[in-house]
C-alpha atoms as a PDB file:
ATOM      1  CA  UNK A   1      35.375  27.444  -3.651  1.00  0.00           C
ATOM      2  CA  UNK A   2      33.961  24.767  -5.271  1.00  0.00           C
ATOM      3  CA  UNK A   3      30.917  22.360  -3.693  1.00  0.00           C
ATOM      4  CA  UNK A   4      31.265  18.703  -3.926  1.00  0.00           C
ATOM      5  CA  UNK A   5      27.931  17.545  -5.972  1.00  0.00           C
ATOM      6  CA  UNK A   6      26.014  14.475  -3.725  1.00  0.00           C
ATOM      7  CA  UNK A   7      26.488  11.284  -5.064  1.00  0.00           C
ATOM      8  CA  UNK A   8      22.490   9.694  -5.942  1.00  0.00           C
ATOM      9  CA  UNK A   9      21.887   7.017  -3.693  1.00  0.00           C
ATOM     10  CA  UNK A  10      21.107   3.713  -5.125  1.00  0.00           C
ATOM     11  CA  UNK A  11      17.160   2.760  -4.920  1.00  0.00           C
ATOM     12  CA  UNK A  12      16.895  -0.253  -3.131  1.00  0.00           C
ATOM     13  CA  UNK A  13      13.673  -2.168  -3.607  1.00  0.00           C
ATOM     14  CA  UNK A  14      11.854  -3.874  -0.353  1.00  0.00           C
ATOM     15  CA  UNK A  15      10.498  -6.881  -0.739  1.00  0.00           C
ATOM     16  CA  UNK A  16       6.877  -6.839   0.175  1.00  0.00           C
ATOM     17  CA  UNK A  17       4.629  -9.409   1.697  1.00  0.00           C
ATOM     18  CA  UNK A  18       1.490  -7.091   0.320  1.00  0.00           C
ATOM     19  CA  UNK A  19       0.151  -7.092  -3.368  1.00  0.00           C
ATOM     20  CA  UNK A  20      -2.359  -5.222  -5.450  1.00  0.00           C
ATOM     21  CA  UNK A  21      -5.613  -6.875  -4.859  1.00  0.00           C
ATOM     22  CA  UNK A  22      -4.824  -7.908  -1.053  1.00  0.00           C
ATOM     23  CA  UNK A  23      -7.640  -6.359   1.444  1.00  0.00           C
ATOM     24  CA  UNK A  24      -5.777  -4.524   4.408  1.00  0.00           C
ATOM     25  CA  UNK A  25      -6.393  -2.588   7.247  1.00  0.00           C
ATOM     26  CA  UNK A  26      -4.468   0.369   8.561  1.00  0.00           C
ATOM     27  CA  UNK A  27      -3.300  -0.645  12.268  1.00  0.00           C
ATOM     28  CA  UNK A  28      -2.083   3.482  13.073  1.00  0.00           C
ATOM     29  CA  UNK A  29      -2.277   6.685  11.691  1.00  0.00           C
ATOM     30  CA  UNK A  30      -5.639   9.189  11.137  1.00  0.00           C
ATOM     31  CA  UNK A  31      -7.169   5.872   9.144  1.00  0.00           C
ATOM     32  CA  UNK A  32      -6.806   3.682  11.900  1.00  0.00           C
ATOM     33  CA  UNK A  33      -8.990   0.130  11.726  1.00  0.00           C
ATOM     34  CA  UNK A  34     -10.334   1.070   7.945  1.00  0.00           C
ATOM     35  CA  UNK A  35     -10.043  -1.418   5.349  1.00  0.00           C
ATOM     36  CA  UNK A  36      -9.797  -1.258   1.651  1.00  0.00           C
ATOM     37  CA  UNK A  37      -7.785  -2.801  -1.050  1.00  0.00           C
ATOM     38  CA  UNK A  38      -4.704  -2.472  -2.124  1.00  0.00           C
ATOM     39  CA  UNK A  39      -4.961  -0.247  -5.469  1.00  0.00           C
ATOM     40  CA  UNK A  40      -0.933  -0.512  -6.226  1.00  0.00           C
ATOM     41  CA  UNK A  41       2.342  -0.750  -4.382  1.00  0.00           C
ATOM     42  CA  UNK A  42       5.400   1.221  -4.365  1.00  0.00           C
ATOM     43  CA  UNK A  43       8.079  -1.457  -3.618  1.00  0.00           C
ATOM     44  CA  UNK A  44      11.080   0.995  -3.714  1.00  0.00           C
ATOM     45  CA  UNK A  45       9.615   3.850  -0.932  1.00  0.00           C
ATOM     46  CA  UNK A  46       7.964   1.054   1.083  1.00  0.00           C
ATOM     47  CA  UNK A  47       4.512   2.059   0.479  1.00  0.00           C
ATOM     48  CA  UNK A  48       0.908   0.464  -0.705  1.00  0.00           C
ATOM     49  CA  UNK A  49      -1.655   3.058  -2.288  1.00  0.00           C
ATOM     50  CA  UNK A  50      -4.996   1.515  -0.641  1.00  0.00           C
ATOM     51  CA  UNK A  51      -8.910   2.622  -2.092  1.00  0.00           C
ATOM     52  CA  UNK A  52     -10.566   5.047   0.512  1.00  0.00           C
ATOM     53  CA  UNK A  53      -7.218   4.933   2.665  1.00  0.00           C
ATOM     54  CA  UNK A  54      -6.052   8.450   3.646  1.00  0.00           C
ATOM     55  CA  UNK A  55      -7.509  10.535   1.209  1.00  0.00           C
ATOM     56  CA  UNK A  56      -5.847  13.693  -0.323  1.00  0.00           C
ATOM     57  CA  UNK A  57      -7.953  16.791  -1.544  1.00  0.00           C
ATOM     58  CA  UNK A  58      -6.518  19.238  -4.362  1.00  0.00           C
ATOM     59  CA  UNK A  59      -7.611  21.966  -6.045  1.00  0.00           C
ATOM     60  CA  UNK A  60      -7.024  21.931 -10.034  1.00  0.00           C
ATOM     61  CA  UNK A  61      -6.863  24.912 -12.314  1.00  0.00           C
ATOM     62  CA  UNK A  62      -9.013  24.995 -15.524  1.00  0.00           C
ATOM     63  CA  UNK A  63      -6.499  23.977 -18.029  1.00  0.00           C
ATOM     64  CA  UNK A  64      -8.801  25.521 -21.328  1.00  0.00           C
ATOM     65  CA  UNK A  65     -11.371  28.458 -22.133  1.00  0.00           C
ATOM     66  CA  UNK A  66     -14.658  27.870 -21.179  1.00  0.00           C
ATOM     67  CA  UNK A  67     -13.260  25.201 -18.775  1.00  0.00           C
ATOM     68  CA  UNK A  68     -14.087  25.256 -14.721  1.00  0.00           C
ATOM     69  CA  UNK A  69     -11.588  24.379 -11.990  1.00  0.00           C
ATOM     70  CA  UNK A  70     -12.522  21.143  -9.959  1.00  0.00           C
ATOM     71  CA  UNK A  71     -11.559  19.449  -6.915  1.00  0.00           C
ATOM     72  CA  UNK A  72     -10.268  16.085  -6.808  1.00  0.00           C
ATOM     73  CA  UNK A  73      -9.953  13.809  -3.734  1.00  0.00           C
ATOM     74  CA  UNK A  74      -7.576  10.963  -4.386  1.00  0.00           C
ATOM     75  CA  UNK A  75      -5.472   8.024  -1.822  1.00  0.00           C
ATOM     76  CA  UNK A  76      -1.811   9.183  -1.142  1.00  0.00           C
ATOM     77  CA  UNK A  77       0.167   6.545  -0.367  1.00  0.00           C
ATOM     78  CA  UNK A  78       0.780   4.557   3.095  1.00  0.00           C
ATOM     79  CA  UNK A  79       3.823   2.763   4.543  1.00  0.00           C
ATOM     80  CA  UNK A  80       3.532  -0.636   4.134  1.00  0.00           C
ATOM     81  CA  UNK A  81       4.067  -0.929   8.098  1.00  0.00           C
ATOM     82  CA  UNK A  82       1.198   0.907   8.829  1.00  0.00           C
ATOM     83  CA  UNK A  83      -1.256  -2.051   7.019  1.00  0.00           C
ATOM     84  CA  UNK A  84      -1.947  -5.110   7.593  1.00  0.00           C
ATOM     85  CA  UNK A  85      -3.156  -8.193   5.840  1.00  0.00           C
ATOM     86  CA  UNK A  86      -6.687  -8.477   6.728  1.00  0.00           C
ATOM     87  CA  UNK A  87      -8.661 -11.917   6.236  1.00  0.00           C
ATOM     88  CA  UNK A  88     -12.509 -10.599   5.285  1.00  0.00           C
ATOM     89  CA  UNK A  89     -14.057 -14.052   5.863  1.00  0.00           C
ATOM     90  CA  UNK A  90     -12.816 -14.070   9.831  1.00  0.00           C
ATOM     91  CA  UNK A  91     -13.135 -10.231  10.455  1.00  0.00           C
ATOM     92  CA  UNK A  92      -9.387 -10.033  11.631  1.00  0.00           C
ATOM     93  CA  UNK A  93      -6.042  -8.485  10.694  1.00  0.00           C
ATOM     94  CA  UNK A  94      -3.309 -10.977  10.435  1.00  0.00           C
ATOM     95  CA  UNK A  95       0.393 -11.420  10.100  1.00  0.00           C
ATOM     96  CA  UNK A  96       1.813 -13.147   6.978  1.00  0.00           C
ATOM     97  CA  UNK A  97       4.101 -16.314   6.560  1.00  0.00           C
ATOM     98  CA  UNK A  98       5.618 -17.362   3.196  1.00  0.00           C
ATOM     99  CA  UNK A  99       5.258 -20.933   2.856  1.00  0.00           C
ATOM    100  CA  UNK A 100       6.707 -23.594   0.435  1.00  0.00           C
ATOM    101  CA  UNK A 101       4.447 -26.465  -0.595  1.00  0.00           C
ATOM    102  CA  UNK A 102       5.076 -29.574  -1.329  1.00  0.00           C
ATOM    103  CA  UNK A 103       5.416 -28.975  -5.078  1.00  0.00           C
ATOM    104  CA  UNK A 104       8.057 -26.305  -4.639  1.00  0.00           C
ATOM    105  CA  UNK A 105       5.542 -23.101  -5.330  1.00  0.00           C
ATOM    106  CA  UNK A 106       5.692 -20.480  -2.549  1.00  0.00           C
ATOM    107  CA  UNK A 107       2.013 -19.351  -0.905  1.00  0.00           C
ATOM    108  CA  UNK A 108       1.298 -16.439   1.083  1.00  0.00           C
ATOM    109  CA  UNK A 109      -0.824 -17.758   4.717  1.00  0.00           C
ATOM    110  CA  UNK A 110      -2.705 -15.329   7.140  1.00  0.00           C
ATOM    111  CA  UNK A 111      -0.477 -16.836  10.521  1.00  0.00           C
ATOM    112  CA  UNK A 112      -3.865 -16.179  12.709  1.00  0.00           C
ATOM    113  CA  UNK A 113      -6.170 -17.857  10.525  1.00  0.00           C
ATOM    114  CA  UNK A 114      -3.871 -20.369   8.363  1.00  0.00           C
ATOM    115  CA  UNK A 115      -5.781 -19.044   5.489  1.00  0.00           C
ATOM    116  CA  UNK A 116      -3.598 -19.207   1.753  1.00  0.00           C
ATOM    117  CA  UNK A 117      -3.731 -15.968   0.360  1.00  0.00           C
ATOM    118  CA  UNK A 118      -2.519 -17.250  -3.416  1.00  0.00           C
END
């Protein structure tokens, strides 16, 4: 009896309101009300790597002679629904609107603050 084979599913990428460089802070989870910045972002599982942000320890084998095993501590990744944009001259996590100037250029604004992100 043969098994059918599963078909790959397409990867869809999610448009994200957060970029590498933005300052966040996690709003749930273990990390909850840290902030850090957004090292890189992972547009097609959803997620934002952020610096100090839920921090991953693993054990590494010596890999030549003479060589000593080490442990590294490094940021796993966090859904992008558990961060939020965080404005560091008010102190306070925000939402974010996409907003089209006069010009025609689309800006990123904090909604709580009305502070323009880029």
């Amino acid at each position: 009896m043969a098994t059918a084979t599963p078909k790959a599913k397409a990867q869809v990428r999610t448009k994200m309101r957060i970029k590498k460089g933005d300052t966040v802070q996690v709003i749930s989870g273990k990390d909850k009300g840290k902030t850090g910045e957004v090292l890189r972002t992972l547009p097609y599982e959803n997620r934002v790597v952020v610096q100090g942000i839920n921090l991953r320890t693993r054990h590494v084998k010596p890999t030549q002679e003479g060589e000593t095993g080490r442990i590294v501590t490094e940021e796993a990744s966090v859904h992008a629904s558990n961060v939020m944009l965080y404005s560091t001259s008010k102190q306070v996590a925000s939402r974010v609107e996409l907003v089209v100037e006069k010009d025609g250029t689309k800006k990123r604004r904090l909604k709580k603050t009305g502070e323009i992100l880029d």
